[in-house]
Protein backbone atom coordinates (compact mmCIF):
# COMPACT_ATOMS: atom_id res chain seq x y z
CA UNK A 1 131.68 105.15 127.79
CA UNK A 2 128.30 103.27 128.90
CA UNK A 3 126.57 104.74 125.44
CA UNK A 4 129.65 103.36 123.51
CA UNK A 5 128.94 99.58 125.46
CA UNK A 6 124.65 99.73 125.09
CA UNK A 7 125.83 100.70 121.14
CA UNK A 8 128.40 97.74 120.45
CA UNK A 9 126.02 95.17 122.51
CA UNK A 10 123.16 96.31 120.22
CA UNK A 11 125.34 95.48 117.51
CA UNK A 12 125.56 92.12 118.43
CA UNK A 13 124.01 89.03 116.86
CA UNK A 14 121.25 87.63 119.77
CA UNK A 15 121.67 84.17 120.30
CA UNK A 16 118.02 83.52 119.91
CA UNK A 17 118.19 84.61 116.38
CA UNK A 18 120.68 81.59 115.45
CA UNK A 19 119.38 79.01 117.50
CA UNK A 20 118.26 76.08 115.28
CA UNK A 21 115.14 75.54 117.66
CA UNK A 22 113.92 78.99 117.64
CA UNK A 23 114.76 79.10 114.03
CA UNK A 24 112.73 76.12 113.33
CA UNK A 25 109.53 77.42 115.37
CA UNK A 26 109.56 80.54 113.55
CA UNK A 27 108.55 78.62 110.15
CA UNK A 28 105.34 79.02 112.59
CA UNK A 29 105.04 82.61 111.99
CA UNK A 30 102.58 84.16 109.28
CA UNK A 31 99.31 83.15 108.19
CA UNK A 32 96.52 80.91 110.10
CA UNK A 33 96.64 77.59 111.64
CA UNK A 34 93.79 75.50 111.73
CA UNK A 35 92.63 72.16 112.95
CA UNK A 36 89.45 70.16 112.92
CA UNK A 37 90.50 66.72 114.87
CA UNK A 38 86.25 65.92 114.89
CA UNK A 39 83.62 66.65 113.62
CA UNK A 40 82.80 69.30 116.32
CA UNK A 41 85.68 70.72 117.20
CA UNK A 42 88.29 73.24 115.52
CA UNK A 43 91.86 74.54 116.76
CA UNK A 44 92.92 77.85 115.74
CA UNK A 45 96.07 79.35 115.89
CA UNK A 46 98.18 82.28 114.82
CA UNK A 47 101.57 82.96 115.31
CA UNK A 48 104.01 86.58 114.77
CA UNK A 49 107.12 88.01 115.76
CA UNK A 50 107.91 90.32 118.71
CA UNK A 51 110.43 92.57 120.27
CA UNK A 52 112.41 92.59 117.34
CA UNK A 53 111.78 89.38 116.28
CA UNK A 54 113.68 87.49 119.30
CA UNK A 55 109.95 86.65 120.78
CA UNK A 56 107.57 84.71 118.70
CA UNK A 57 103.81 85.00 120.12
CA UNK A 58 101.19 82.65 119.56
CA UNK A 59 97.42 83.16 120.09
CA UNK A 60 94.64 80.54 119.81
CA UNK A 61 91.71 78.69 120.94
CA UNK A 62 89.88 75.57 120.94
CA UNK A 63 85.99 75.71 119.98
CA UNK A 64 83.93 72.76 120.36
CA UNK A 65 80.18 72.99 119.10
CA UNK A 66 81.13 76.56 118.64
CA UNK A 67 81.78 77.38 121.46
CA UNK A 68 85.36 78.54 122.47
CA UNK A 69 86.34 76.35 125.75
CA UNK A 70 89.95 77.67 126.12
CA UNK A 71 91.91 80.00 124.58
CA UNK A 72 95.67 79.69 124.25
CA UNK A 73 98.32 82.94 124.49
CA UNK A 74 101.76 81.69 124.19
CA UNK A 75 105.46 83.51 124.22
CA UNK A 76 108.84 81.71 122.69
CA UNK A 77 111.26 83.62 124.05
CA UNK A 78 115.60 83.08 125.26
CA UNK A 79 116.77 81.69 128.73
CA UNK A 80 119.98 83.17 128.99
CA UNK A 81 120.86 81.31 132.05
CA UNK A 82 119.90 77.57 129.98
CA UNK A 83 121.16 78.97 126.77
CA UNK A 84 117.83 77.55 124.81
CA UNK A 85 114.17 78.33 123.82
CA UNK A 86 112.08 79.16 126.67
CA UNK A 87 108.15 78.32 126.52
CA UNK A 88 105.16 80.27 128.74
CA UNK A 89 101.62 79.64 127.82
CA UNK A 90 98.35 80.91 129.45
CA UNK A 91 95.67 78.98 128.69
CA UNK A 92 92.54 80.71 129.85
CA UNK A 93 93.50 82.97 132.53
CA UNK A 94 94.11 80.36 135.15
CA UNK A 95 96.60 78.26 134.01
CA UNK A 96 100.47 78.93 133.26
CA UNK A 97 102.94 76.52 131.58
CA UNK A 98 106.62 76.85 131.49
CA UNK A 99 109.58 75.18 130.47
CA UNK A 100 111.73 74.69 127.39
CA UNK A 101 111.14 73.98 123.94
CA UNK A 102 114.61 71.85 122.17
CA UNK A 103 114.85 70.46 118.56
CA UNK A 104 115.91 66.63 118.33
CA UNK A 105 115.91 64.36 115.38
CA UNK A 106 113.19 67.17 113.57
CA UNK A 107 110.73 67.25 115.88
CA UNK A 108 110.46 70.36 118.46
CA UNK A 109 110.29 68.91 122.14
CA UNK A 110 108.32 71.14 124.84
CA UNK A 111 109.15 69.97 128.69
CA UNK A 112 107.25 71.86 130.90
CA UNK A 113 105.69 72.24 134.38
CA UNK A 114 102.57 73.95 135.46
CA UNK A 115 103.75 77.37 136.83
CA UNK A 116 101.24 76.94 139.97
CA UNK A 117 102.43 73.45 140.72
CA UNK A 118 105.85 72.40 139.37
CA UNK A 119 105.00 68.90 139.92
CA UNK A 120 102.73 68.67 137.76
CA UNK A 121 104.82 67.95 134.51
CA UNK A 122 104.28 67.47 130.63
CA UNK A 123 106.27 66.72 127.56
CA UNK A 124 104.77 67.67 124.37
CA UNK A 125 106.58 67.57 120.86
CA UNK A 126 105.40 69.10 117.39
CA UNK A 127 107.17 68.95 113.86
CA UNK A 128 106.73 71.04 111.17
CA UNK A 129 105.67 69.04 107.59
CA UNK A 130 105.93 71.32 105.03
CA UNK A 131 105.55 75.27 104.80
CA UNK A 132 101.87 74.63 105.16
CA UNK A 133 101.46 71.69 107.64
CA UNK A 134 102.55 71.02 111.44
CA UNK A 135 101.58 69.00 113.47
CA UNK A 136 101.72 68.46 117.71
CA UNK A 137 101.64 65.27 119.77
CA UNK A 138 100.36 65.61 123.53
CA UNK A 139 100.69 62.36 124.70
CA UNK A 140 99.39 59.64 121.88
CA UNK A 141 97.09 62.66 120.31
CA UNK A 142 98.41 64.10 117.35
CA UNK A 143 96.94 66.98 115.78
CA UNK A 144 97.27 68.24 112.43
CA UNK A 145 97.32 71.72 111.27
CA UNK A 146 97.16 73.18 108.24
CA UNK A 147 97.97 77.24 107.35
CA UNK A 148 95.81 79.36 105.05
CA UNK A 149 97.49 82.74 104.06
């Protein structure tokens, strides 16, 4: 009886899968992002599919005078319990975000907390331009990226 249940659950369309956020971040996936917002510094990142392809994973870093000052290892992943896109980034080793990623009027919205101290709080939103092109806001900065194949 319990193989016949773990069979017809595995049958079962994920609700990650159809979600119009998650389905919107993976136009993310494939190929690498790039940024140079000055003259001395460049944003890399690269994005792929996990666990079956309900988990997107990003990895990245930020270089300035070539020098890499942070790197960036994110995971996209399903809250069951909020029914929407979850969000966990490390950047470095010492610092944790969480929250949830949402799409509204185009433009993916990231609210999040610092895992360490939950007051500390941050609302981030990027948009994707064209199969090539994205872009992120963090406060009034907004970055460009572009993605070679």
């Amino acid at each position: 009886m319990i193989f016949a249940f773990i069979a017809l659950a595995s049958l079962q369309q994920e609700p990650i899968l159809s979600d119009p956020t998650y389905k919107e971040l993976s136009k993310l996936v494939g190929g690498d992002w790039s940024a140079h917002p000055d003259a001395n510094t460049v944003i890399r990142q690269h994005f792929e599919f996990g666990v079956d392809g309900k988990v997107i994973r990003g990895t990245g870093s930020v270089q300035v005078h070539g020098k890499t000052v942070l790197y960036i290892h994110s995971n996209l992943g399903w809250d069951p319990v909020a029914k929407k896109v979850t969000y966990v980034d490390f950047h470095n080793h010492d610092t944790i975000y969480m929250g949830h990623v949402t799409l509204k009027d185009g433009w993916l919205e990231y609210d999040f907390n610092e895992f360490a101290d939950p007051k500390k709080h941050y609302d981030a939103k990027s948009r994707v331009v064209d199969a090539n092109h994205y872009e992120f806001m963090v406060g009034q900065e907004k970055i460009s990226m572009e993605r070679k194949l």
